[in-house]
C-alpha atoms as a PDB file:
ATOM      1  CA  UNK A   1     -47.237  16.058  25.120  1.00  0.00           C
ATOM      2  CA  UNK A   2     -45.110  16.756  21.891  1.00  0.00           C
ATOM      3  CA  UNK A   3     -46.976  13.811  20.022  1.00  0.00           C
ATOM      4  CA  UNK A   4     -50.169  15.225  21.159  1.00  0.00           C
ATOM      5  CA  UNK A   5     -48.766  18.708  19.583  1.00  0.00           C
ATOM      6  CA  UNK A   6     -48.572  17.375  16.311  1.00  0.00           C
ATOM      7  CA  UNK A   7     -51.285  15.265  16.182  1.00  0.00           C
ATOM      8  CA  UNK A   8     -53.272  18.661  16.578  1.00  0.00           C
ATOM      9  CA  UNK A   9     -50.929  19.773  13.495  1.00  0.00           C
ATOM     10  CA  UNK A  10     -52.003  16.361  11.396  1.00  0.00           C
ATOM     11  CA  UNK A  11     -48.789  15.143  11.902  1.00  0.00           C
ATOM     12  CA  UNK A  12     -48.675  11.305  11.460  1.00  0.00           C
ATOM     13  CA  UNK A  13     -46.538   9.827  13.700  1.00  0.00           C
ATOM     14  CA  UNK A  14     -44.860   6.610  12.305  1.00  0.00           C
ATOM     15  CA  UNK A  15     -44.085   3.369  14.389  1.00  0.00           C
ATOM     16  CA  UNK A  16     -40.175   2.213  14.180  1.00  0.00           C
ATOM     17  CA  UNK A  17     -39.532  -0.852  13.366  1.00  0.00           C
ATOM     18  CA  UNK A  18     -38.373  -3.135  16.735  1.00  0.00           C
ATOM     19  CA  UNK A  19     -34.857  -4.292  14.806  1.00  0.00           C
ATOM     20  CA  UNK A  20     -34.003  -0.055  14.762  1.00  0.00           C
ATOM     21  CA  UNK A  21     -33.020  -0.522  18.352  1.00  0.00           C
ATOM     22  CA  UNK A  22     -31.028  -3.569  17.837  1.00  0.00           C
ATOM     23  CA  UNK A  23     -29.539  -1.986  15.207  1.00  0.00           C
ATOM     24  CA  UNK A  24     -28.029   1.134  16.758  1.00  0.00           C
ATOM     25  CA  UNK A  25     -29.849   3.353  14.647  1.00  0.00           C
ATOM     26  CA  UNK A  26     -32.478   6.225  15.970  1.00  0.00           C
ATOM     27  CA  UNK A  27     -36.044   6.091  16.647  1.00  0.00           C
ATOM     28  CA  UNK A  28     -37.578   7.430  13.153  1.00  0.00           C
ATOM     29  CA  UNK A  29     -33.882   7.834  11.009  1.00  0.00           C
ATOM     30  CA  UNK A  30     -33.956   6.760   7.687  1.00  0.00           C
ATOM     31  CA  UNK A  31     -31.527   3.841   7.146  1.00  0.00           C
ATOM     32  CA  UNK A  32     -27.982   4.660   6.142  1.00  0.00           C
ATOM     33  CA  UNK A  33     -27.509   3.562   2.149  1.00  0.00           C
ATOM     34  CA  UNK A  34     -24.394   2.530   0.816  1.00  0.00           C
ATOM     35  CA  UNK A  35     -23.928   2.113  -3.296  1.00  0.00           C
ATOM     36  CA  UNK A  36     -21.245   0.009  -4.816  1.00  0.00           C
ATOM     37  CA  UNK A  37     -20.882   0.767  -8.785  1.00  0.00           C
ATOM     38  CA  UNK A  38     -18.791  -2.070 -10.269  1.00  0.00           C
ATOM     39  CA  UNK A  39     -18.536  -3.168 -13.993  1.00  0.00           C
ATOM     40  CA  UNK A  40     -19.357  -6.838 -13.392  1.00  0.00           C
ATOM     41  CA  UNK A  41     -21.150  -8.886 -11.565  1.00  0.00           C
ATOM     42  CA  UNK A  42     -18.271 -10.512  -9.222  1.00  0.00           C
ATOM     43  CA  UNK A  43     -16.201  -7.090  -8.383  1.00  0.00           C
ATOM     44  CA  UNK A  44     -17.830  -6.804  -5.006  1.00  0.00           C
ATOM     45  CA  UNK A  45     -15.085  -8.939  -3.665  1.00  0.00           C
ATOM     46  CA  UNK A  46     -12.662  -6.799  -2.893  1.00  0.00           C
ATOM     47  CA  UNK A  47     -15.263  -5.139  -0.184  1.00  0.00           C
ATOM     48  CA  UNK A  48     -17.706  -7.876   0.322  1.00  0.00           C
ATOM     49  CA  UNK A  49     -16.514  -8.140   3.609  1.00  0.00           C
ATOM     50  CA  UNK A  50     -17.687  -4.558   5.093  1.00  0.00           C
ATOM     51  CA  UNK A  51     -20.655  -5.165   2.432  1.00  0.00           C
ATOM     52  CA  UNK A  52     -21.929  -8.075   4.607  1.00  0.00           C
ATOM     53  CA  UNK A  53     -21.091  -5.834   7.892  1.00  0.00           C
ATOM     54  CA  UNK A  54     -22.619  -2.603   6.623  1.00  0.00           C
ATOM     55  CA  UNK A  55     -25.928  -4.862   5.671  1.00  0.00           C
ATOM     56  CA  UNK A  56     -25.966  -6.605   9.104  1.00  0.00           C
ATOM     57  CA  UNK A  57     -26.257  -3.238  10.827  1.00  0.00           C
ATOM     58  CA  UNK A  58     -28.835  -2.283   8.729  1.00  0.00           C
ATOM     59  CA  UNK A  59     -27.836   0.027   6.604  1.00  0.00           C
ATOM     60  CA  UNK A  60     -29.275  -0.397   2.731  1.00  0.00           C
ATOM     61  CA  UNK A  61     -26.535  -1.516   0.267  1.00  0.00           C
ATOM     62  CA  UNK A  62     -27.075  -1.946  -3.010  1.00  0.00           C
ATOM     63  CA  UNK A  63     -24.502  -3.266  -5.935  1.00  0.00           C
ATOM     64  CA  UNK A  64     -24.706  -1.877  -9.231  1.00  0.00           C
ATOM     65  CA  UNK A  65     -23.427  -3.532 -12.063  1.00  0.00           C
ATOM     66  CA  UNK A  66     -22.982  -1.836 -15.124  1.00  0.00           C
ATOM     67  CA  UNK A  67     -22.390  -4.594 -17.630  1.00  0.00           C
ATOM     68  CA  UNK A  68     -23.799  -8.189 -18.481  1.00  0.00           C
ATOM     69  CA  UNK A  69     -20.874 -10.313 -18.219  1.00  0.00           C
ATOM     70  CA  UNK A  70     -20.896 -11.929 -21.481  1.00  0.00           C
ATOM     71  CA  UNK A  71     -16.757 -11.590 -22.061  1.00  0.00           C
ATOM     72  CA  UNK A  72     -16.572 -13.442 -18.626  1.00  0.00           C
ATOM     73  CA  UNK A  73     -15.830 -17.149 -20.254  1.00  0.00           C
ATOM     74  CA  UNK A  74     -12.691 -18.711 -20.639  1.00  0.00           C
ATOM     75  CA  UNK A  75      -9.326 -18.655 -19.695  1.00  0.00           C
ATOM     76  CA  UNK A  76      -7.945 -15.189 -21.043  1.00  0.00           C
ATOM     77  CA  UNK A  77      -6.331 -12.374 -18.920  1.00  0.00           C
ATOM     78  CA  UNK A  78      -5.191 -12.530 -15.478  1.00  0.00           C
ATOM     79  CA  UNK A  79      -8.497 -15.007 -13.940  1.00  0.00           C
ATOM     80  CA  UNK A  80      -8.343 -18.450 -14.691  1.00  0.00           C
ATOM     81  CA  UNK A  81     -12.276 -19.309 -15.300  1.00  0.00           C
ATOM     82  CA  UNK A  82     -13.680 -22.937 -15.335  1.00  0.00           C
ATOM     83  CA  UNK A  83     -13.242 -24.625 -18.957  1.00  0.00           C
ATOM     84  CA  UNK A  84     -16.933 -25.428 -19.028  1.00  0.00           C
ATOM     85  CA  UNK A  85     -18.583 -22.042 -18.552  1.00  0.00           C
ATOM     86  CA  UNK A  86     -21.487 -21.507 -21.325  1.00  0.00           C
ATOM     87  CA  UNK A  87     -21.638 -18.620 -23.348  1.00  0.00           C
ATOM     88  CA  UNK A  88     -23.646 -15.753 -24.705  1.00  0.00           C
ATOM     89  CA  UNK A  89     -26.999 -15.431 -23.715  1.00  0.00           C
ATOM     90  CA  UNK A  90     -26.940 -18.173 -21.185  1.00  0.00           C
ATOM     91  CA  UNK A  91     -23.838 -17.075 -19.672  1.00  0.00           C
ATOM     92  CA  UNK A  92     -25.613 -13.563 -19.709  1.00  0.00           C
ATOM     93  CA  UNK A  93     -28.325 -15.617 -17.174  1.00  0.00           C
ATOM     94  CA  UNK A  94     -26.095 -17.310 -15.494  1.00  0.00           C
ATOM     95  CA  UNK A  95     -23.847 -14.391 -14.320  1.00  0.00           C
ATOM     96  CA  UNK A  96     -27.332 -12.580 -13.287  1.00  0.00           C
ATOM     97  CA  UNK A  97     -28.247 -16.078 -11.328  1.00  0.00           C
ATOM     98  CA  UNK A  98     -24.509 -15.761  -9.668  1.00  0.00           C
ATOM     99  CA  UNK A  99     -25.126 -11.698  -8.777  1.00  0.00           C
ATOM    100  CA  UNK A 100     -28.426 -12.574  -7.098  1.00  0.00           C
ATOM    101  CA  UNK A 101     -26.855 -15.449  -4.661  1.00  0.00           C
ATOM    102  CA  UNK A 102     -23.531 -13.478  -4.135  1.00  0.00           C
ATOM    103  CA  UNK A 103     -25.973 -10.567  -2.588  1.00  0.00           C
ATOM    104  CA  UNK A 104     -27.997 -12.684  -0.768  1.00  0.00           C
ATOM    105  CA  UNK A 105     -24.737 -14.493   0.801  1.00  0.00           C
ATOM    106  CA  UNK A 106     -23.967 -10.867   1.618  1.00  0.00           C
ATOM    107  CA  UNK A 107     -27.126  -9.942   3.240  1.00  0.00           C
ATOM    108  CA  UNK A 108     -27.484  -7.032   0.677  1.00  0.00           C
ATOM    109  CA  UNK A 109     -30.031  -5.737  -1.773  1.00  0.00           C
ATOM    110  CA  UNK A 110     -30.567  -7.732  -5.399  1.00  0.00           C
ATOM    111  CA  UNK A 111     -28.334  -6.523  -7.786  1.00  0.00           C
ATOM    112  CA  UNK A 112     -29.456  -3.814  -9.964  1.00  0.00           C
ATOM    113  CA  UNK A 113     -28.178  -5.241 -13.386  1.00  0.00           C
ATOM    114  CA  UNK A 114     -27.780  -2.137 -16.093  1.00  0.00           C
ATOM    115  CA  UNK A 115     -27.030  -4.767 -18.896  1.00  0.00           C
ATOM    116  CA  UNK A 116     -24.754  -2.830 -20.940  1.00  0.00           C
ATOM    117  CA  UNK A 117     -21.906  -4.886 -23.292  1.00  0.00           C
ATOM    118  CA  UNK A 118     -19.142  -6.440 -21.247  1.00  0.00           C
ATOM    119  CA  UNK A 119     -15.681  -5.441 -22.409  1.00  0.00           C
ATOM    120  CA  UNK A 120     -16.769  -2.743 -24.486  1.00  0.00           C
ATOM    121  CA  UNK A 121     -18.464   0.093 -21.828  1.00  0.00           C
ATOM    122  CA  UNK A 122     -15.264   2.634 -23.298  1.00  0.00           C
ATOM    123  CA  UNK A 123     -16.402   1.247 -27.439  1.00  0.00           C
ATOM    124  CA  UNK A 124     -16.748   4.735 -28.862  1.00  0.00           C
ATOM    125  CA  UNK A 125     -15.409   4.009 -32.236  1.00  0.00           C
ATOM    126  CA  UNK A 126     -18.205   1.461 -32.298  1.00  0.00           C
ATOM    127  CA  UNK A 127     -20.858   3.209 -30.233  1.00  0.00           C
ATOM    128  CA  UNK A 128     -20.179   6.414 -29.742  1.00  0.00           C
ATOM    129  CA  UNK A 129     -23.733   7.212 -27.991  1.00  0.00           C
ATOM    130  CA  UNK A 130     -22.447   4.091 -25.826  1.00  0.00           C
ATOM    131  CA  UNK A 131     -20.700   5.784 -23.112  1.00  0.00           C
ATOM    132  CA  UNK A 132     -23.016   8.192 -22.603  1.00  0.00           C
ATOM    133  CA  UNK A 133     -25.747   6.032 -22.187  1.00  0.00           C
ATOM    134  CA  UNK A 134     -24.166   4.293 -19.816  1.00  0.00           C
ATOM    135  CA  UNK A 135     -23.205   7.442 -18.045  1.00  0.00           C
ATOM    136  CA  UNK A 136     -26.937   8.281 -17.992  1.00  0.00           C
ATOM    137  CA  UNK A 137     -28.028   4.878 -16.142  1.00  0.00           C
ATOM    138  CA  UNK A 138     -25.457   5.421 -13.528  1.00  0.00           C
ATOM    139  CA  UNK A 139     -26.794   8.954 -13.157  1.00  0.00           C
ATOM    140  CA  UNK A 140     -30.250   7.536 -12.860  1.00  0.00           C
ATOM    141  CA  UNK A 141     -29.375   5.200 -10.174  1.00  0.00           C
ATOM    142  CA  UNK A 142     -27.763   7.228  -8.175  1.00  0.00           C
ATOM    143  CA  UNK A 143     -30.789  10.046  -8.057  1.00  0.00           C
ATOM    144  CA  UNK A 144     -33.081   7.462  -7.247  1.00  0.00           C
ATOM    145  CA  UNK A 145     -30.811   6.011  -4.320  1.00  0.00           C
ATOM    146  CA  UNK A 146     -29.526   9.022  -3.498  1.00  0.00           C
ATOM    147  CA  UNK A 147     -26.515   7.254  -0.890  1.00  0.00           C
ATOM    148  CA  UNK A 148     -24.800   8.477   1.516  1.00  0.00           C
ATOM    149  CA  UNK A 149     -21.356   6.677   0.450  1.00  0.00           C
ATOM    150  CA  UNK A 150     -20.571   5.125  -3.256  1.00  0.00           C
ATOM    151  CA  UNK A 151     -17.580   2.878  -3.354  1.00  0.00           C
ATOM    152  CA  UNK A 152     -16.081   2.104  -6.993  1.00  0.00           C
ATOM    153  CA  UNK A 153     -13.281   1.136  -8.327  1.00  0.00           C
ATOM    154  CA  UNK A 154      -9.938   3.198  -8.613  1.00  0.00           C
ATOM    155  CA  UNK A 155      -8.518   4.593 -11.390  1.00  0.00           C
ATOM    156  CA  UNK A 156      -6.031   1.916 -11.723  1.00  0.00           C
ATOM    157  CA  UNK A 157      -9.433  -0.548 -12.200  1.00  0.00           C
ATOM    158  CA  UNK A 158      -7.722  -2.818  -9.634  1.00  0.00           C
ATOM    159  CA  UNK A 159      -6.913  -5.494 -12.159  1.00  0.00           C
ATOM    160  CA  UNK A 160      -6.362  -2.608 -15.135  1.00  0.00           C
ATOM    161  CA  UNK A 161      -9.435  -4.274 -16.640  1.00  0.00           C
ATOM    162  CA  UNK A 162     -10.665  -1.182 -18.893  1.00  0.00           C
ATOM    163  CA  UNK A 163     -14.893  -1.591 -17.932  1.00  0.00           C
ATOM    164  CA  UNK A 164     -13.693  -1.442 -14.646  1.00  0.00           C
ATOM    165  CA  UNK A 165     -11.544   2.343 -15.377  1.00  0.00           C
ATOM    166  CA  UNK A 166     -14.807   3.058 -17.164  1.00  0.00           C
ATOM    167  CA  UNK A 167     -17.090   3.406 -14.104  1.00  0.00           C
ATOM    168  CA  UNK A 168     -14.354   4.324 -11.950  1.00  0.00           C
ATOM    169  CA  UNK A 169     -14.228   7.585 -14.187  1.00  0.00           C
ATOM    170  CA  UNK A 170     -17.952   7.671 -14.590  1.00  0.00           C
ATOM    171  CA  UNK A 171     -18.970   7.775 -10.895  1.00  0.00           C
ATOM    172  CA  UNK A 172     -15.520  10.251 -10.550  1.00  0.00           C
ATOM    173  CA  UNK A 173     -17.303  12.539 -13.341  1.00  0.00           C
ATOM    174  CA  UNK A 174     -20.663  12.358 -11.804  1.00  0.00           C
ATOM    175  CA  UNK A 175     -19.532  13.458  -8.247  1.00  0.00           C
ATOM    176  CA  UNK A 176     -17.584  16.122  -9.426  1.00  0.00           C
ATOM    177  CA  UNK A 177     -20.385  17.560 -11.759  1.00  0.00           C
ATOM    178  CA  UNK A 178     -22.605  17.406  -9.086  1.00  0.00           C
ATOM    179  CA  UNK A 179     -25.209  15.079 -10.351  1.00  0.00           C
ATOM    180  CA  UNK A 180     -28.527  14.636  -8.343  1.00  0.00           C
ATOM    181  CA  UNK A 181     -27.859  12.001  -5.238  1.00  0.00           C
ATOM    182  CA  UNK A 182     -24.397  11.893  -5.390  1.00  0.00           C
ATOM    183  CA  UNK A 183     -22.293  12.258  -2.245  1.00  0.00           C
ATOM    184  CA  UNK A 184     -19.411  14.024  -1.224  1.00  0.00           C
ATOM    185  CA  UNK A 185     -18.079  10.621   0.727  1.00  0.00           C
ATOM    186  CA  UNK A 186     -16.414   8.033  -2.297  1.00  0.00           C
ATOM    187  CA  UNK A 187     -13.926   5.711  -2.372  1.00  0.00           C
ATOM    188  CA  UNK A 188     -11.876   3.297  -4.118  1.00  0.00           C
ATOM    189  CA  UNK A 189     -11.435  -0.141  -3.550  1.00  0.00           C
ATOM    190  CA  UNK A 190      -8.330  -2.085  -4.669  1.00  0.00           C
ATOM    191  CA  UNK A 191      -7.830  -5.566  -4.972  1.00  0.00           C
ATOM    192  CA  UNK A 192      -5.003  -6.950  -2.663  1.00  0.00           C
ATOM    193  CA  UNK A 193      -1.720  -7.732  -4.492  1.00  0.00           C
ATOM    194  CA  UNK A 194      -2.002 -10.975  -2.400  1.00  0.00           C
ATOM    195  CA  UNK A 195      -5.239 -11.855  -3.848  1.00  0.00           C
ATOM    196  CA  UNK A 196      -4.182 -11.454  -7.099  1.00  0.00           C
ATOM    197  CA  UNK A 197      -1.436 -13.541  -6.397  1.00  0.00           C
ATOM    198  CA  UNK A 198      -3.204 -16.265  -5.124  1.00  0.00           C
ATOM    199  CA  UNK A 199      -5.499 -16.086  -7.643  1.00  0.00           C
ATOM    200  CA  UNK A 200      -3.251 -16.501 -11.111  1.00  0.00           C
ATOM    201  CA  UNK A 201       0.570 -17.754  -9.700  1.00  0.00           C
ATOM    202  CA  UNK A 202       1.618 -18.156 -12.912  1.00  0.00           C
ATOM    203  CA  UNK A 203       1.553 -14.336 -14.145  1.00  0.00           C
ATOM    204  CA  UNK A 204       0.873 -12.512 -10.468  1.00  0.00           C
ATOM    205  CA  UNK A 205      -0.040  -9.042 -10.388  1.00  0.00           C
ATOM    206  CA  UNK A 206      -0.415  -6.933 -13.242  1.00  0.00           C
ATOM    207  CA  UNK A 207       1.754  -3.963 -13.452  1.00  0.00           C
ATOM    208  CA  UNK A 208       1.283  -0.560 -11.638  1.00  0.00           C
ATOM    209  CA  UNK A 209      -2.069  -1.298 -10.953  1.00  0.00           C
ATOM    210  CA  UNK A 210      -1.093  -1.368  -7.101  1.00  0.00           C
ATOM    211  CA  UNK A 211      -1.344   2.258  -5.214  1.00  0.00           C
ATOM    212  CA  UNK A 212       0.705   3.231  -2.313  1.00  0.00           C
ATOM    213  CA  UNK A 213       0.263   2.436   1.066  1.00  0.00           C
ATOM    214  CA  UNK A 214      -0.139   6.162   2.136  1.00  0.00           C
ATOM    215  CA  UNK A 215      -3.319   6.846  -0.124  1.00  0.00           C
ATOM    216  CA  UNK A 216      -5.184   3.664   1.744  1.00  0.00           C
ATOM    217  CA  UNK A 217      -6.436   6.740   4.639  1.00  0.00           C
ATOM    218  CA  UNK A 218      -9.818   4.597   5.193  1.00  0.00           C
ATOM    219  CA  UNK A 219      -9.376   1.253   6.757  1.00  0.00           C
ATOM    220  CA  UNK A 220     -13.060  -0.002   7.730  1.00  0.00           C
ATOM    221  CA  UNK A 221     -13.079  -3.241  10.337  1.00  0.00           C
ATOM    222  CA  UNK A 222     -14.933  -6.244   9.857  1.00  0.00           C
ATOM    223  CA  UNK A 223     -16.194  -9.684  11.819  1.00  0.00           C
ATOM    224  CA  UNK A 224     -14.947 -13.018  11.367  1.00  0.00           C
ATOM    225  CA  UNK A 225     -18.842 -13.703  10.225  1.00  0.00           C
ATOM    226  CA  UNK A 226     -18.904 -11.001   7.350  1.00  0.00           C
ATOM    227  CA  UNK A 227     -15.415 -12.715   5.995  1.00  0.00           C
ATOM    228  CA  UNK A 228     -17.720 -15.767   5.991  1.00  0.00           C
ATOM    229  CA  UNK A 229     -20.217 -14.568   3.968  1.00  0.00           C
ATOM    230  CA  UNK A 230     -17.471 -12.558   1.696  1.00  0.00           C
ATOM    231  CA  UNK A 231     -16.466 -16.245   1.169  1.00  0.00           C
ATOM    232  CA  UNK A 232     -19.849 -17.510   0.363  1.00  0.00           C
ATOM    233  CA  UNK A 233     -20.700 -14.509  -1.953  1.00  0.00           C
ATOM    234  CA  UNK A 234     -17.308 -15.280  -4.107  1.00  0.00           C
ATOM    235  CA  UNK A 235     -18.196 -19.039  -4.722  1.00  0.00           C
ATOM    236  CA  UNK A 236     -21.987 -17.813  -5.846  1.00  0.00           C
ATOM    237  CA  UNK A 237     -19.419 -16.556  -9.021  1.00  0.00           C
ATOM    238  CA  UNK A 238     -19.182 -20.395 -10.216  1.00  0.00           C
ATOM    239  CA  UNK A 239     -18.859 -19.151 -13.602  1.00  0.00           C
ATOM    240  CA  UNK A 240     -15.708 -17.240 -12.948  1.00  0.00           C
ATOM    241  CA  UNK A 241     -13.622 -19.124  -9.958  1.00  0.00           C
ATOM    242  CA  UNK A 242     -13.117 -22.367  -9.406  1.00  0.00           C
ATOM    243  CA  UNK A 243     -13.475 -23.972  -5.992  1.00  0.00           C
ATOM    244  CA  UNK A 244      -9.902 -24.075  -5.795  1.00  0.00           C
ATOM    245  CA  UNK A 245      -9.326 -20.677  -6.691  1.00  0.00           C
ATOM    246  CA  UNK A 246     -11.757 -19.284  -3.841  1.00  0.00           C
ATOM    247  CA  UNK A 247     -10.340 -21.983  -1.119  1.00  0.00           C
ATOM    248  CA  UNK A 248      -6.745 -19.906  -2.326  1.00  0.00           C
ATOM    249  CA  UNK A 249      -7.667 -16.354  -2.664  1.00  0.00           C
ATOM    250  CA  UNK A 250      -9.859 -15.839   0.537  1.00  0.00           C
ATOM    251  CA  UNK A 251      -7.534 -16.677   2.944  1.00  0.00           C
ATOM    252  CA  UNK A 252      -4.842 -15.046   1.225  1.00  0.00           C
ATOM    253  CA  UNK A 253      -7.046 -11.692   0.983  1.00  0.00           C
ATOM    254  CA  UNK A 254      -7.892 -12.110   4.628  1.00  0.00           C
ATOM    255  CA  UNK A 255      -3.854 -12.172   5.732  1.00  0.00           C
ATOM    256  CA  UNK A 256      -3.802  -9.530   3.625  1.00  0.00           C
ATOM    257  CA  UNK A 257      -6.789  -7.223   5.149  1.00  0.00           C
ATOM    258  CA  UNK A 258      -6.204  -8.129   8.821  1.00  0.00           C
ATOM    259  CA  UNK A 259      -9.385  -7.272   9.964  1.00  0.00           C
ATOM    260  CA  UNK A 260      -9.825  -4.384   8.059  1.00  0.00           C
ATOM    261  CA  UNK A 261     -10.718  -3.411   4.099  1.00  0.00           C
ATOM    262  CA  UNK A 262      -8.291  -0.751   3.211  1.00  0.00           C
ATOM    263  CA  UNK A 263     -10.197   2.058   1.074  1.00  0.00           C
ATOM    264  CA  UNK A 264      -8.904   5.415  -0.816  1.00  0.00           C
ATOM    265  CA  UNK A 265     -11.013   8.389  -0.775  1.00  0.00           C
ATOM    266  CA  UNK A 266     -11.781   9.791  -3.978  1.00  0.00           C
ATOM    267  CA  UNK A 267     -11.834  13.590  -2.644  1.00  0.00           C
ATOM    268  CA  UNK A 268     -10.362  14.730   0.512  1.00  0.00           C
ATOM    269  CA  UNK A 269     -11.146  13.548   3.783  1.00  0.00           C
ATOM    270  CA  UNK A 270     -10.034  12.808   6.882  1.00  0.00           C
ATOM    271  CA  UNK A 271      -8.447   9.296   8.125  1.00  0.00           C
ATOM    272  CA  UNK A 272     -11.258   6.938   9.398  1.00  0.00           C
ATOM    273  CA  UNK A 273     -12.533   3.358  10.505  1.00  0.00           C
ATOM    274  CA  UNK A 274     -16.365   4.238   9.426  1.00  0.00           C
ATOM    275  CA  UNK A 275     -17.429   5.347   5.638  1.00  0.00           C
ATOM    276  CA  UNK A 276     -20.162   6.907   6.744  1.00  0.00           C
ATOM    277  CA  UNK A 277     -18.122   9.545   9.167  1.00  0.00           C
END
């Protein structure tokens, strides 16, 4: 009766897809979308667990990466990379190659890859149009995804790596002037001291980068299956970590997260297991 109502009206009725059911999700409801704006192309790790859950329950997540990943070579600051990682333009392909597989291991959309200098996104005395630009391509994603949640990093940039405070601030700025598809519902992600840890023994943590317990209100569960493919999405990053270096950090972020990615709310909200309630 109702479809025959707005049939009369011209209404076209749309078929929904089988998987919908599977999925939880209601007859005709547009897919959740969650965005993840990072500053290079291997910061998903800290979440890539809930990424790989979020995906396999079919809601649309995308990573966006703001810069190229050209600094990403040797052995300087707190990451020990591999000795024989190429440079410039090639590592520039390679780190796009690596982005690509580390979604796909996630079960996530391609990687929307913005380009922009790596190291330099805050380079005003150089480029002062710079950080507006990139400002603007953020922007533009986000009005064309228009999500329902955007994770980023924290204002501590989880490592303290500058690009990283960068588009913490950016997507901060952008939610707060109320720019087209922007939501309400953001959050931080932090790397685990643990990780960091496990990843660079020698020189451990860097200082006050690590928040406090009490601001970690979000803590969003996860399968054995999506630490799997959180595991398989790191080593895509061959440019950056070693074999050994993933076989040391994963399980030592896993003790860490217990089942469960710990997140901080940018704006007010209520404590939760789901970042889309």
């Amino acid at each position: 009766m109702y479809a025959a109502v707005l049939a009369s009206l011209g209404v076209l009725m749309l078929s929904t897809p089988d998987d919908a059911f599977s999925r939880g999700a209601p007859t005709g409801a547009a897919p959740k979308t969650l965005a993840v704006v990072v500053a290079h192309a291997d910061d998903e790790g800290p979440v890539a667990p809930i990424l790989a859950r979020y995906a396999r329950e079919g809601v649309q997540v995308y990573l966006i990466v703001a810069s190229n990943g050209v600094a990403g070579a040797g052995q300087q600051g707190y990451i020990p990379r591999p000795d024989a990682t190429v440079q410039g333009e090639d590592l520039v392909r390679q780190r796009a190659e690596e982005a690509r597989c580390a979604t796909q291991a996630l079960g996530i959309q391609p990687p929307i890859l913005l380009g922009f200098p790596d190291g330099k996104l805050g380079d005003y005395a150089g480029d002062r149009a710079l950080i507006y630009r990139v400002t603007q391509r953020i922007a533009e994603e986000l009005a064309r995804l228009r999500p329902d949640v955007v994770i980023t990093w924290g204002p501590d940039g989880g490592t303290g790596h500058p690009d990283h405070r960068i588009v913490s601030t950016i997507v901060t700025q952008l939610q707060r002037a109320g720019a087209p598809g922007v939501p309400e519902r953001v959050f931080y992600m932090n790397l685990p001291v643990e990780s960091m840890r496990a990843m660079n023994p020698q020189r451990g943590e860097p200082p006050l980068v690590v928040p406090r317990a009490e601001y970690f209100t979000v803590r969003v569960p996860f399968a054995p299956e999506d630490l799997q493919a959180a595991e398989r999405s790191m080593a895509c990053h061959r440019s950056q970590f070693t074999a050994e270096v993933v076989q040391r950090v994963v399980p030592a972020a896993a003790r860490a997260w217990n089942g469960a990615i710990p997140l901080i709310p940018a704006f007010p909200t209520a404590p939760g297991t789901d970042l889309f309630q």
